[in-house]
Protein backbone atom coordinates (compact mmCIF):
# COMPACT_ATOMS: atom_id res chain seq x y z
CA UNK A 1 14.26 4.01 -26.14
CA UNK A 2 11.21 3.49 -23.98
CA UNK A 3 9.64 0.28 -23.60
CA UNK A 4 5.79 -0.08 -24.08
CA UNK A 5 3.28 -1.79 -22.51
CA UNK A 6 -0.30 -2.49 -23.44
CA UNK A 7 -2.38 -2.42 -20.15
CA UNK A 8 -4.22 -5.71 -19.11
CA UNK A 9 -8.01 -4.74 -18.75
CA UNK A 10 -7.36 -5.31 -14.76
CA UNK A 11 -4.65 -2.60 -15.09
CA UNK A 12 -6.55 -0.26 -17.15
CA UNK A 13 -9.78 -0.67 -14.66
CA UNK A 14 -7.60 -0.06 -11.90
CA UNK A 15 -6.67 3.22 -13.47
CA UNK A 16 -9.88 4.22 -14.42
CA UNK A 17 -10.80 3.66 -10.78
CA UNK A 18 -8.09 5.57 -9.22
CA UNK A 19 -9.19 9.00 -11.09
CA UNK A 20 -12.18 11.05 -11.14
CA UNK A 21 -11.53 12.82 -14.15
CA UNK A 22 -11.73 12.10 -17.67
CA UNK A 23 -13.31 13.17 -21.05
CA UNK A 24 -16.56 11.37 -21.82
CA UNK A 25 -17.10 11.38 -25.79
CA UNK A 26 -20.81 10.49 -27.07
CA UNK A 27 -22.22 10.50 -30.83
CA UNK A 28 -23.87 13.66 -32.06
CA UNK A 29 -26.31 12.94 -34.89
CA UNK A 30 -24.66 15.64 -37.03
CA UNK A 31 -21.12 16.59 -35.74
CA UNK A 32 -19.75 12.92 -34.74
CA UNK A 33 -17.68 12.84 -31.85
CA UNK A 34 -18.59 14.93 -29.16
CA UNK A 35 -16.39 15.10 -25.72
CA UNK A 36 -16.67 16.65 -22.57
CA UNK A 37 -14.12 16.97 -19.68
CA UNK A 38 -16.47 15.36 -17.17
CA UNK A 39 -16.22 14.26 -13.46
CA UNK A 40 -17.24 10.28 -12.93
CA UNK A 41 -17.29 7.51 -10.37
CA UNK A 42 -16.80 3.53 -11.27
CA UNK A 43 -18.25 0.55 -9.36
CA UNK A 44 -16.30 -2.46 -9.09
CA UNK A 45 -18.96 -3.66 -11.23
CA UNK A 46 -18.08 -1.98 -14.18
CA UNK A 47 -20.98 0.80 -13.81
CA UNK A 48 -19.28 4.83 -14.45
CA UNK A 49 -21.55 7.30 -13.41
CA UNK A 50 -21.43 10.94 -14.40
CA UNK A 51 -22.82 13.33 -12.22
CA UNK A 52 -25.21 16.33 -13.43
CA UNK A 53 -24.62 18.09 -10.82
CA UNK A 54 -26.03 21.59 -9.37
CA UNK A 55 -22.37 22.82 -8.51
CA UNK A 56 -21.65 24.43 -12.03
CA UNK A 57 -23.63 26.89 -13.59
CA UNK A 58 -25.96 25.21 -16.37
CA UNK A 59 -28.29 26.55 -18.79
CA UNK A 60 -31.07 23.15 -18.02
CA UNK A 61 -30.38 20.23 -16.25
CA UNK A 62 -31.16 18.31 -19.76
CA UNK A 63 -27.52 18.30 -21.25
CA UNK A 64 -26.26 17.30 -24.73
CA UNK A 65 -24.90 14.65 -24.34
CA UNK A 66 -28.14 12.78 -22.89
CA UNK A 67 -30.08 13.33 -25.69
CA UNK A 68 -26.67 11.74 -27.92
CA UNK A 69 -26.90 8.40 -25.67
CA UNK A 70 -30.77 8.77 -26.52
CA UNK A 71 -30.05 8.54 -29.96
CA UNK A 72 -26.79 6.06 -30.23
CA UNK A 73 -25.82 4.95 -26.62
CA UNK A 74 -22.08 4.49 -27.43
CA UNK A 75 -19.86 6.14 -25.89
CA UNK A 76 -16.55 6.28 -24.43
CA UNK A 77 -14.30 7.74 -21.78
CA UNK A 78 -10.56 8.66 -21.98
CA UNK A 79 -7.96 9.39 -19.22
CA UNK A 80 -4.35 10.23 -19.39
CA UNK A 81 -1.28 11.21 -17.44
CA UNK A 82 1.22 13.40 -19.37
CA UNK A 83 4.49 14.64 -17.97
CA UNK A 84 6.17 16.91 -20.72
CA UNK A 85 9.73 16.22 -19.01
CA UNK A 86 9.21 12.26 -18.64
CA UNK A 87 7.62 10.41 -21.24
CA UNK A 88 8.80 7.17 -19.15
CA UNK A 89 5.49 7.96 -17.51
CA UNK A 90 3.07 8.49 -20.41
CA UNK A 91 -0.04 6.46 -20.00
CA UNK A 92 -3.84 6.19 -20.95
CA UNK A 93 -6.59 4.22 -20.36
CA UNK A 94 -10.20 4.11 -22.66
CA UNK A 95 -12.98 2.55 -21.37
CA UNK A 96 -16.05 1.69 -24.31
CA UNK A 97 -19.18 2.21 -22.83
CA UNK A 98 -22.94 1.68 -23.05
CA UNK A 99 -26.01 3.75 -21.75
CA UNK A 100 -28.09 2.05 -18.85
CA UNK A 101 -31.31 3.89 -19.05
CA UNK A 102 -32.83 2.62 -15.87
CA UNK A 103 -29.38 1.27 -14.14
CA UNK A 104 -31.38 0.53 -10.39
CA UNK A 105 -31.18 2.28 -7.18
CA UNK A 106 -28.37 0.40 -5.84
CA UNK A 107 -25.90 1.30 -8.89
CA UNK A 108 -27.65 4.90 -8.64
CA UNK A 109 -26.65 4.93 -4.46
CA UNK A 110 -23.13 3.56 -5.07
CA UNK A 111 -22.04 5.93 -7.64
CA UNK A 112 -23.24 8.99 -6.08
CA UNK A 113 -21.25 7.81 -2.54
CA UNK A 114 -18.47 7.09 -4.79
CA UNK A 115 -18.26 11.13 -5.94
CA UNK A 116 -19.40 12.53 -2.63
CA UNK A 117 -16.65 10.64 -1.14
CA UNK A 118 -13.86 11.74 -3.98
CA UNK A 119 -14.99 15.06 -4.83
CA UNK A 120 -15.53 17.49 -2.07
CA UNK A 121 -17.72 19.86 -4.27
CA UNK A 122 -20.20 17.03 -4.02
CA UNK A 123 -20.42 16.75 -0.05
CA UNK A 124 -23.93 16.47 0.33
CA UNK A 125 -24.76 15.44 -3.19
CA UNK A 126 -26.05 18.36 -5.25
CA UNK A 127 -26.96 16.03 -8.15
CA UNK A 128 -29.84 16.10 -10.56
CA UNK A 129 -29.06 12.94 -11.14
CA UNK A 130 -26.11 10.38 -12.29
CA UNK A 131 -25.67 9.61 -15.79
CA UNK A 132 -25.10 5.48 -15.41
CA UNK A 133 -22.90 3.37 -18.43
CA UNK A 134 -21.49 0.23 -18.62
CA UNK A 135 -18.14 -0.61 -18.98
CA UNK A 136 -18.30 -2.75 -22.42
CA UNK A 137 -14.87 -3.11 -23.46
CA UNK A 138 -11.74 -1.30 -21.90
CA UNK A 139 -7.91 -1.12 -22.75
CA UNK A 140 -4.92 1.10 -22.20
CA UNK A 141 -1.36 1.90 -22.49
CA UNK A 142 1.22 2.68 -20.87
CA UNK A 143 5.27 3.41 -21.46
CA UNK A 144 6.42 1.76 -18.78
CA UNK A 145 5.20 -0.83 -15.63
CA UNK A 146 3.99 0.87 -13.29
CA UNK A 147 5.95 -1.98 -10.74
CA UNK A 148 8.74 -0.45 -12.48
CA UNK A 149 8.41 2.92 -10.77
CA UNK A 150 7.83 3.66 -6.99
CA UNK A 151 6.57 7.45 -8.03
CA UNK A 152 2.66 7.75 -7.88
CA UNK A 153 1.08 7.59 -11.32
């Protein structure tokens, strides 16, 4: 039997901070829930930004999931670690979030040196711009402690 663990927030932050990749789920006015695999940056802060970027093809620079935060400006971001052969390592971590229209230039600076420095498709910074939240609320899970394990999560 496997013995869980519900992350503290300083766990699950530290998570979220260690990866760069995630699904970011807004509020469509008709459908409901509507996520994205996305690419995103935190500051120590508590600020994720998620890049629209110039890297992948894009039919406008204006994408869905702005005009959801327009309308409700909720959302949320999920990541995970799966291993079908361990489930010793299962673990996830949900951060709630909230839309910062006008977030500042120094939050704006930070995250895109964050994902130019993680991502090497964004040497140079081929953003439009950075889609800026706020970490509101955040928790996680995880089988095991990670202390409990000397493999990389």
């Amino acid at each position: 039997m496997i013995a869980t663990m519900k992350l503290t927030d300083e766990q699950a932050r530290s998570r979220l901070g260690e990866h760069t990749h995630g699904v970011f789920c807004t509020i469509h006015p008709r459908r409901g829930p509507d996520p994205m695999p996305v690419v995103y940056a935190v500051t120590d802060d508590g600020f994720v930004g998620v890049p629209i970027d110039t890297v992948k093809p894009k039919s406008s620079t204006r994408l869905r999931r702005e005009d959801n935060l327009d309308l409700d400006p909720r959302g949320s971001l999920l990541i995970e670690h799966w291993e079908t052969e361990d489930w010793s390592r299962l673990w996830w971590v949900r951060a709630h979030l909230e839309h910062v229209a006008d977030p500042g230039e120094r939050v704006v600076e930070e995250l895109s040196a964050r994902l130019e420095h993680a991502v090497p498709q964004y040497a140079g910074r081929p953003f439009h711009h950075i889609l800026v939240c706020q970490i509101v609320s955040i928790t996680g899970w995880s089988a095991q402690d990670r202390s409990a394990t000397t493999a990389p999560a």
